[in-house]
N, C-alpha and C. Protein backbone atom coordinates (compact mmCIF):
# COMPACT_ATOMS: atom_id res chain seq x y z
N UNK A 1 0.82 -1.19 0.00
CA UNK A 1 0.00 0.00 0.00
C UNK A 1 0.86 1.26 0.00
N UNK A 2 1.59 1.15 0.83
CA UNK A 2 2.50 2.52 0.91
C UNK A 2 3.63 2.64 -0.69
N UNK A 3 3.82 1.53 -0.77
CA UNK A 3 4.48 1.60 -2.02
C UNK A 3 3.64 2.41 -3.57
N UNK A 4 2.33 1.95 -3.41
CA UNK A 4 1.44 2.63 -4.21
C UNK A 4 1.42 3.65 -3.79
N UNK A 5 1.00 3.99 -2.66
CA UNK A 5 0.79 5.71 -2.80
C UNK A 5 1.91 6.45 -2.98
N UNK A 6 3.50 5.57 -2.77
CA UNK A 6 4.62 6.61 -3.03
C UNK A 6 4.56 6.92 -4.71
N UNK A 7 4.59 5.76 -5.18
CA UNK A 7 4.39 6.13 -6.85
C UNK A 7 3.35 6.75 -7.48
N UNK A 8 2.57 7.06 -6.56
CA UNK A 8 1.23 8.00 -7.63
C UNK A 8 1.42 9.29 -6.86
N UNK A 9 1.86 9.48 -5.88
CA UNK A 9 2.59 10.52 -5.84
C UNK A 9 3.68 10.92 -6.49
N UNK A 10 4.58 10.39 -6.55
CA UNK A 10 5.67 10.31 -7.94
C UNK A 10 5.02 11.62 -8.85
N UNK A 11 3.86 10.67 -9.37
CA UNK A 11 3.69 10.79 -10.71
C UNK A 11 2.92 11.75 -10.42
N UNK A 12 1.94 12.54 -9.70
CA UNK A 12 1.47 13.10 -9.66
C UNK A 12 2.41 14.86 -9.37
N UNK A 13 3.61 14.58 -8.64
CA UNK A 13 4.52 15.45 -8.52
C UNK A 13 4.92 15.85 -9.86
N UNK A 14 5.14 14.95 -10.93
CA UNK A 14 5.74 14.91 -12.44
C UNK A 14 4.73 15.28 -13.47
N UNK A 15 3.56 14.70 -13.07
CA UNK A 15 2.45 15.23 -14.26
C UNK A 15 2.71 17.27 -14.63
N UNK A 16 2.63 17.96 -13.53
CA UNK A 16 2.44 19.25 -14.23
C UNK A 16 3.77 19.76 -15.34
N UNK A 17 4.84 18.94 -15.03
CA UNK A 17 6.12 18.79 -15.69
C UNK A 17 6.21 18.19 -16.92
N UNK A 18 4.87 16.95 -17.06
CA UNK A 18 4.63 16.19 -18.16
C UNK A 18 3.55 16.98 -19.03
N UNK A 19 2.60 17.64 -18.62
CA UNK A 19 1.50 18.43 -19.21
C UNK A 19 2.19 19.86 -19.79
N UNK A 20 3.66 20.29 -19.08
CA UNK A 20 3.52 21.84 -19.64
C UNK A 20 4.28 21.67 -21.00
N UNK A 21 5.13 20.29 -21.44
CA UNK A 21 4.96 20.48 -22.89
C UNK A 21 6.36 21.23 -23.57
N UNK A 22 6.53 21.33 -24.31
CA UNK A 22 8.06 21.96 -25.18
C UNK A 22 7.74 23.58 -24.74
N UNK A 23 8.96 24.08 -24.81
CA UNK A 23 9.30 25.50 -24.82
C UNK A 23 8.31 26.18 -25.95
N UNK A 24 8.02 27.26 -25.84
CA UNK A 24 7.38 28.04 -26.86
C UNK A 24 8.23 28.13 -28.34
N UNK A 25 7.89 28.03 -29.01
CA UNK A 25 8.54 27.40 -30.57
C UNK A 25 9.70 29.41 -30.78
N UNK A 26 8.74 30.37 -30.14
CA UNK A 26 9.39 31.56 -30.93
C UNK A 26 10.62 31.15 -29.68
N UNK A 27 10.88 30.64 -28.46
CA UNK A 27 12.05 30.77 -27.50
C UNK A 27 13.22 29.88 -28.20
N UNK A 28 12.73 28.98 -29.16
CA UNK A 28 14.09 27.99 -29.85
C UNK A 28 14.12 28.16 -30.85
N UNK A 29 13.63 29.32 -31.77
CA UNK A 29 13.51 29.57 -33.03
C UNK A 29 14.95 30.28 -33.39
N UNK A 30 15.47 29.71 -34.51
CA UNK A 30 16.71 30.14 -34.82
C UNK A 30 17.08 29.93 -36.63
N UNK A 31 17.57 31.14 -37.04
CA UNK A 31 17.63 31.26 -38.33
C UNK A 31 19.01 31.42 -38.94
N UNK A 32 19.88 30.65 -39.63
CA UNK A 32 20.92 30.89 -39.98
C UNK A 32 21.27 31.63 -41.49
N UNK A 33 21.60 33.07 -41.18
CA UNK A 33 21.79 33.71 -42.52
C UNK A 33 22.96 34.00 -43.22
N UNK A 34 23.10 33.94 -44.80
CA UNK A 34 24.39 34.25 -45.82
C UNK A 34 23.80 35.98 -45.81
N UNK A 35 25.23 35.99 -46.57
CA UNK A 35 25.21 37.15 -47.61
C UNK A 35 24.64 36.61 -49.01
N UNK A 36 23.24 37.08 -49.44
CA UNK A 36 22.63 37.01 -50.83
C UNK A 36 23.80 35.99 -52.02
N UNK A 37 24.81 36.60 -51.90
CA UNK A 37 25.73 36.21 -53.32
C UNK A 37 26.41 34.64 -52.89
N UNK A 38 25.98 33.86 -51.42
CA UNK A 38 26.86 32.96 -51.11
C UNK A 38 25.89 31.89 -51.09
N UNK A 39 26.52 31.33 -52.24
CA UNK A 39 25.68 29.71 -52.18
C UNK A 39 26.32 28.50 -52.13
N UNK A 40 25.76 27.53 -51.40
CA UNK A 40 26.17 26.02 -51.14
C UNK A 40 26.61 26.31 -49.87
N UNK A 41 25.81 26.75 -48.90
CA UNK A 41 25.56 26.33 -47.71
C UNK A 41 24.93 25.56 -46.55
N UNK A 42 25.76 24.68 -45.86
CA UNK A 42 25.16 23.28 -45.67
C UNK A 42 25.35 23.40 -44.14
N UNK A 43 24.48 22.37 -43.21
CA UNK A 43 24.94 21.99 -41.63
C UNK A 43 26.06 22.23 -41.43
N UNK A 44 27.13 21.72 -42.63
CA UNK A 44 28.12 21.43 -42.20
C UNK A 44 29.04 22.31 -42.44
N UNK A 45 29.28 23.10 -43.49
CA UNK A 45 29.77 23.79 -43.70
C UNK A 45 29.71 25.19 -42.20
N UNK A 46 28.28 25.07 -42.39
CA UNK A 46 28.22 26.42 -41.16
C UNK A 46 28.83 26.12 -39.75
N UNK A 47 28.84 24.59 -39.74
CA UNK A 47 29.58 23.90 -38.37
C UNK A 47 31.40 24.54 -38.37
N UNK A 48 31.45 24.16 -39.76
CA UNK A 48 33.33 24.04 -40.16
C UNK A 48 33.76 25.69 -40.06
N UNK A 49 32.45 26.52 -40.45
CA UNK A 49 33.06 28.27 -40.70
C UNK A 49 32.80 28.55 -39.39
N UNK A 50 32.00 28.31 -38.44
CA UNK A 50 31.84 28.46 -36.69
C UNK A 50 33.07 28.48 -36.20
N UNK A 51 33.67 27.21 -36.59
CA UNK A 51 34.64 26.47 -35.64
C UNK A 51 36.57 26.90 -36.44
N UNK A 52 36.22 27.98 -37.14
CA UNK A 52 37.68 27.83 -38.09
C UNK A 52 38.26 26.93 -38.93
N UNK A 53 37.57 25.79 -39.49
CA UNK A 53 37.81 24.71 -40.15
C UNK A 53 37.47 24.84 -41.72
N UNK A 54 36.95 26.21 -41.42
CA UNK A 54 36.30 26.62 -43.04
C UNK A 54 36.59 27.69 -43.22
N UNK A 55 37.45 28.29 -43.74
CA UNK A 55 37.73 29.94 -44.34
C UNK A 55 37.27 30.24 -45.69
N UNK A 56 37.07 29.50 -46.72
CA UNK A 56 36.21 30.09 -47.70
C UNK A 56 35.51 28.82 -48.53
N UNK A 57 34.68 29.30 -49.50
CA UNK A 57 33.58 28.26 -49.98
C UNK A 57 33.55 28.61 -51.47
N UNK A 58 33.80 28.07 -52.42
CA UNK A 58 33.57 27.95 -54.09
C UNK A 58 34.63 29.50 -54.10
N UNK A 59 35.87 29.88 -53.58
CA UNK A 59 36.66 30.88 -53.89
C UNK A 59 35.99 32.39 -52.72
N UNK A 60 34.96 32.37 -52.44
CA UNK A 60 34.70 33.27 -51.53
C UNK A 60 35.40 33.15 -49.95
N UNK A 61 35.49 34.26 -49.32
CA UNK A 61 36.48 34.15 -48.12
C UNK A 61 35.04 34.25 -47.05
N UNK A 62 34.56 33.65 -46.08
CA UNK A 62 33.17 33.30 -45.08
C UNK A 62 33.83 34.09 -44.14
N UNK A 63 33.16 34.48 -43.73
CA UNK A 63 32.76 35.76 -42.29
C UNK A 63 31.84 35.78 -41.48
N UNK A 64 31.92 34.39 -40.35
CA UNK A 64 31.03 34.33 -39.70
C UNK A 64 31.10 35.33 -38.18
N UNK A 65 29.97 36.15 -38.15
CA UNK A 65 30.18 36.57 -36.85
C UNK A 65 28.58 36.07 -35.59
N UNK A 66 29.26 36.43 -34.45
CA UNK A 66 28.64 35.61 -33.57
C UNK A 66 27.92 36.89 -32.72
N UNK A 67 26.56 36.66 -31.71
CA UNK A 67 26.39 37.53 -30.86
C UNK A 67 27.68 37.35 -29.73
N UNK A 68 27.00 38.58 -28.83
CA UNK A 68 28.09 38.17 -27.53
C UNK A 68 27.48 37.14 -26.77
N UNK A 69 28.53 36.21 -25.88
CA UNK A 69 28.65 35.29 -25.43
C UNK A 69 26.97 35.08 -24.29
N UNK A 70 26.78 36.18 -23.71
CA UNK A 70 25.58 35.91 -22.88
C UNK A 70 24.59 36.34 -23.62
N UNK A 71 24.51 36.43 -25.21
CA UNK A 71 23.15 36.39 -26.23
C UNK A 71 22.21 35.18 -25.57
N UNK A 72 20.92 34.54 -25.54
CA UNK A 72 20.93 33.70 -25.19
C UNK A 72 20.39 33.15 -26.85
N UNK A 73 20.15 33.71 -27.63
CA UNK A 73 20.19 33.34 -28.99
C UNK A 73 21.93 32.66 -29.43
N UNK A 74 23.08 33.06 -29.28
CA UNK A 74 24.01 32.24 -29.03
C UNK A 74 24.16 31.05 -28.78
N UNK A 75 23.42 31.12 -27.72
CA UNK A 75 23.49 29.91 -26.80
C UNK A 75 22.85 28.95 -27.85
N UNK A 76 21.87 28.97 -28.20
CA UNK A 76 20.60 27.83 -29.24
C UNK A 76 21.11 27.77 -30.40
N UNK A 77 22.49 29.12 -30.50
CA UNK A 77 23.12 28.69 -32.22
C UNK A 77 24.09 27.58 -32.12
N UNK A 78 24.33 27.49 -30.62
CA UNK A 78 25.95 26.29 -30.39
C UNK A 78 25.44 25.46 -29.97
N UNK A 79 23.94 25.38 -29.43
CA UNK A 79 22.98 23.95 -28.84
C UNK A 79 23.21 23.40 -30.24
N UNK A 80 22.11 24.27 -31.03
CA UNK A 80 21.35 23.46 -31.82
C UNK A 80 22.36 23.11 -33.61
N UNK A 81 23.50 23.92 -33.56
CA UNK A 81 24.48 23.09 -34.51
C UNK A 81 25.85 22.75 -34.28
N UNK A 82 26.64 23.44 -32.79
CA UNK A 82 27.45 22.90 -32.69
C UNK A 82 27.79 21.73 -31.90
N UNK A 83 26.88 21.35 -30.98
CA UNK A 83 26.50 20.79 -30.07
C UNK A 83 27.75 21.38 -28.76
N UNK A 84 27.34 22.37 -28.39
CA UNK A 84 28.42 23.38 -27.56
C UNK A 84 27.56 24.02 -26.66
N UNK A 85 28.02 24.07 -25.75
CA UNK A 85 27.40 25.35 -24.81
C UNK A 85 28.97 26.34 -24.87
N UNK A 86 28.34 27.57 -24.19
CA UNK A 86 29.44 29.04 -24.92
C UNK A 86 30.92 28.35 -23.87
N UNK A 87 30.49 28.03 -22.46
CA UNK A 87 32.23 27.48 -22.25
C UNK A 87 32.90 26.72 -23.07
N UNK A 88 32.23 25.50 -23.60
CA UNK A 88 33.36 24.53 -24.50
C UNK A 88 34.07 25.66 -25.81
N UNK A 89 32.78 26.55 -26.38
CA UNK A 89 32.98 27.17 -27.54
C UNK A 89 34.24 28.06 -27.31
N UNK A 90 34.11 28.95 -26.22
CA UNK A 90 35.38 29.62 -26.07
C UNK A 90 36.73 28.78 -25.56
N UNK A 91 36.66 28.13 -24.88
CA UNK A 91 37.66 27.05 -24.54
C UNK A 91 38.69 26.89 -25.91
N UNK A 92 37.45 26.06 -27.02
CA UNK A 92 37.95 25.51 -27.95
C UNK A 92 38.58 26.50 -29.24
N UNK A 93 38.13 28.30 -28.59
CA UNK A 93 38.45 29.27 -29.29
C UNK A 93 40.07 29.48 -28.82
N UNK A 94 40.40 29.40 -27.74
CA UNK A 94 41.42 29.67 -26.91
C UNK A 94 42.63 28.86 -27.15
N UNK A 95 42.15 27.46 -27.46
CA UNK A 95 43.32 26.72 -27.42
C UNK A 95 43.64 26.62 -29.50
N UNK A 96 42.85 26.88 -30.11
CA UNK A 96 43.10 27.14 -31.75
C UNK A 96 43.91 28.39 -31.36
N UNK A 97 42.99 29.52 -30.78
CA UNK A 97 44.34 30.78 -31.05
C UNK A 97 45.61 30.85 -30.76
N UNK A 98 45.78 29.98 -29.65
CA UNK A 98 47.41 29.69 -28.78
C UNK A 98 48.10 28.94 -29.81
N UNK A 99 47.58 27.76 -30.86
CA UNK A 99 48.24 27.07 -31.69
C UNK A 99 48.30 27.60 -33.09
N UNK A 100 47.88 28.54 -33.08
CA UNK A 100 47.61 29.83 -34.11
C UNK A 100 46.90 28.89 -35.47
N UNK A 101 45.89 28.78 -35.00
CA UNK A 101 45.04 28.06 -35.82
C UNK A 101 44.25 28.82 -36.64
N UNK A 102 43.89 30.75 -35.90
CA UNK A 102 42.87 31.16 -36.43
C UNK A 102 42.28 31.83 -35.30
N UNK A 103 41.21 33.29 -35.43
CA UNK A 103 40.39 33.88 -34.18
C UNK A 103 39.29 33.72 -34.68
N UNK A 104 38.59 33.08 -33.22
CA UNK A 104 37.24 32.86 -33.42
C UNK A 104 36.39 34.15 -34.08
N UNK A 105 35.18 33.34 -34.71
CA UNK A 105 34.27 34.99 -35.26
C UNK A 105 33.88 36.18 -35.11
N UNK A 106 34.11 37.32 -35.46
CA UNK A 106 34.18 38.49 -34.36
C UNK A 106 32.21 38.70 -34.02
N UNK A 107 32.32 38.81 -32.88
CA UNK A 107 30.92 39.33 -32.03
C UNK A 107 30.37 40.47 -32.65
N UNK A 108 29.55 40.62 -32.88
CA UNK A 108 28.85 41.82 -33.00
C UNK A 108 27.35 42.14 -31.77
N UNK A 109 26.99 43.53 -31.55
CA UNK A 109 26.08 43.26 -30.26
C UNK A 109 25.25 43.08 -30.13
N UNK A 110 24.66 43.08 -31.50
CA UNK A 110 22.67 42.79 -31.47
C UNK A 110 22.62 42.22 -32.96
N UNK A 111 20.97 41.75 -32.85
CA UNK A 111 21.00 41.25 -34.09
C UNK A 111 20.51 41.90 -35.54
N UNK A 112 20.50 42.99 -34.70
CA UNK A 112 20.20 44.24 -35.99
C UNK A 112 21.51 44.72 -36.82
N UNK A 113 22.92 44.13 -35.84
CA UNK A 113 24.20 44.56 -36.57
C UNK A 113 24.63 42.98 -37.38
N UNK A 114 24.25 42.11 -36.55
CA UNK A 114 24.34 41.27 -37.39
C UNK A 114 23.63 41.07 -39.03
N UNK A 115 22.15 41.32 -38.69
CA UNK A 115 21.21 41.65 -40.45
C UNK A 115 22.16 42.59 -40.75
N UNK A 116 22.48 43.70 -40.67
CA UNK A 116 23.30 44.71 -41.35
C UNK A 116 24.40 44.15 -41.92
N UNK A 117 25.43 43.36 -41.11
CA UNK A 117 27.01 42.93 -41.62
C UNK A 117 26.62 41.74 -42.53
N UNK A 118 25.65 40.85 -42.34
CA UNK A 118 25.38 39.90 -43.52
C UNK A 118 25.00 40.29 -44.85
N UNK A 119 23.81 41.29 -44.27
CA UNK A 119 23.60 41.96 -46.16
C UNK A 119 24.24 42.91 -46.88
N UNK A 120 25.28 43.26 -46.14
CA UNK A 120 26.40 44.50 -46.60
C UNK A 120 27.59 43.45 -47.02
N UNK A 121 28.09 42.31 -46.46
CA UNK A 121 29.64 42.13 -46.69
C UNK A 121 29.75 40.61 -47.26
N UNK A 122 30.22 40.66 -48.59
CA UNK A 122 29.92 39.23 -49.33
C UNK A 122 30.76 38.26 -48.16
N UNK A 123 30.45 37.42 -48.44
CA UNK A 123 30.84 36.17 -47.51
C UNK A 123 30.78 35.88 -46.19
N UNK A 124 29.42 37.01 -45.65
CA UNK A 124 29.02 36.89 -44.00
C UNK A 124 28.09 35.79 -43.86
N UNK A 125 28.11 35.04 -42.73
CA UNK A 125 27.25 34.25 -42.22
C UNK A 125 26.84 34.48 -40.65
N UNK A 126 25.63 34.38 -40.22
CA UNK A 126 25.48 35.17 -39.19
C UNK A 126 24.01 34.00 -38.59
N UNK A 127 23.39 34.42 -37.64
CA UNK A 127 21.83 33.86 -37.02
C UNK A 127 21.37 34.69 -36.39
N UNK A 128 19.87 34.72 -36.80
CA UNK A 128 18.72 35.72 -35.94
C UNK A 128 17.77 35.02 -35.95
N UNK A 129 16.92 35.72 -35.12
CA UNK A 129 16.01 34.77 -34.88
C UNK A 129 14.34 35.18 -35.61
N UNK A 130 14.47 34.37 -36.20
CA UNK A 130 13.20 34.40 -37.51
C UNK A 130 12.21 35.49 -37.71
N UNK A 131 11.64 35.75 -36.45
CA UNK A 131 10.94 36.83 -36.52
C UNK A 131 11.55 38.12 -36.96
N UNK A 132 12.61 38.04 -36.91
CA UNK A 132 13.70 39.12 -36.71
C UNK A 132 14.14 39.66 -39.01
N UNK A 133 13.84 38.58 -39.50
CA UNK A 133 14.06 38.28 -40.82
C UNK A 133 13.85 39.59 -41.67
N UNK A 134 14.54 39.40 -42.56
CA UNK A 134 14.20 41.01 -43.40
C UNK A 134 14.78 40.79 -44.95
N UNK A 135 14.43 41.62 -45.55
CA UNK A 135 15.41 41.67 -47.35
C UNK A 135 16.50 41.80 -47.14
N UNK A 136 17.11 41.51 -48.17
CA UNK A 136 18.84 41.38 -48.18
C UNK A 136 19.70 40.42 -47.81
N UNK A 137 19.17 39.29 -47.21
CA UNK A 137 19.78 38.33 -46.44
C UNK A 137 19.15 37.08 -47.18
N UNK A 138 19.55 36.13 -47.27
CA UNK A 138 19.57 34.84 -47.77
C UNK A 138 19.42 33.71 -45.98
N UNK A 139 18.29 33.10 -46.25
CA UNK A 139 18.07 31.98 -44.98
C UNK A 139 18.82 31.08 -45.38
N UNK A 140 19.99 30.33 -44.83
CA UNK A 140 20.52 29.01 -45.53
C UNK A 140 19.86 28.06 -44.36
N UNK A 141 19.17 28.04 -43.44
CA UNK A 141 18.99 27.07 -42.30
C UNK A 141 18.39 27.73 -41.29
N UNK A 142 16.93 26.78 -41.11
CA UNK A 142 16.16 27.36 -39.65
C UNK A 142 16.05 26.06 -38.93
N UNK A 143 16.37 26.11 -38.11
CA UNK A 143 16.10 25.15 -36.41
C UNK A 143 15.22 25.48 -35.44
């Protein structure tokens, strides 16, 4: 008996946890944008130009820039393609620059400078978040 009522208590502790369901779709919504003129952009590619493993694509030189580190849009760009949270990301920025591998993407502070530096500078790659979307910019990837 007591064993039953511990487990439907359990579950009854867990149900409002089980009923409230995924995050609101606009809180994980994430849009990965080119510059208009840059095509053949893939998962992977945007993984390899993130991470310094990719400096240019069909002869173009890629310019990815990033929000700052406590964006929390950041955060869902290194969840959801690098599989990173921002410590590993800078970590793994730190120890490429010491072996002079390359500097991670330069930050920019909002995502209104980001739309700006993507549709102004051939070979930018950048993320905003969908609602955020406008002319001039090319979507290569939404998550």
């Amino acid at each position: 008996m007591q064993r039953r009522h511990f487990l439907l208590g359990g579950l009854a502790a867990a149900l409002p946890t089980l009923l409230a369901g995924p995050v609101h779709a606009a809180d994980e919504g994430l849009a990965v944008i080119a510059h208009p003129g840059l095509k053949g952009l893939d998962a992977e590619t945007i993984r390899r130009a993130f991470t310094g493993r990719a400096v240019e694509l069909d002869g173009q030189a890629l310019r990815p820039v990033n929000l700052p580190s406590a964006h929390p849009l950041r955060q869902r760009f290194l969840k959801a393609l690098l599989q990173q949270d921002d410590e590993a990301y800078l970590a793994y920025w730190t120890v490429r620059r010491y072996i002079g591998k390359g500097v991670p993407p330069a930050e920019l502070r909002s995502t209104a400078e980001v739309l700006d530096f993507v549709a102004r500078t051939p070979g930018a790659i950048g993320y905003v978040d969908p609602a955020e979307l406008r002319a001039g910019v090319a979507v290569v990837l939404r998550r």
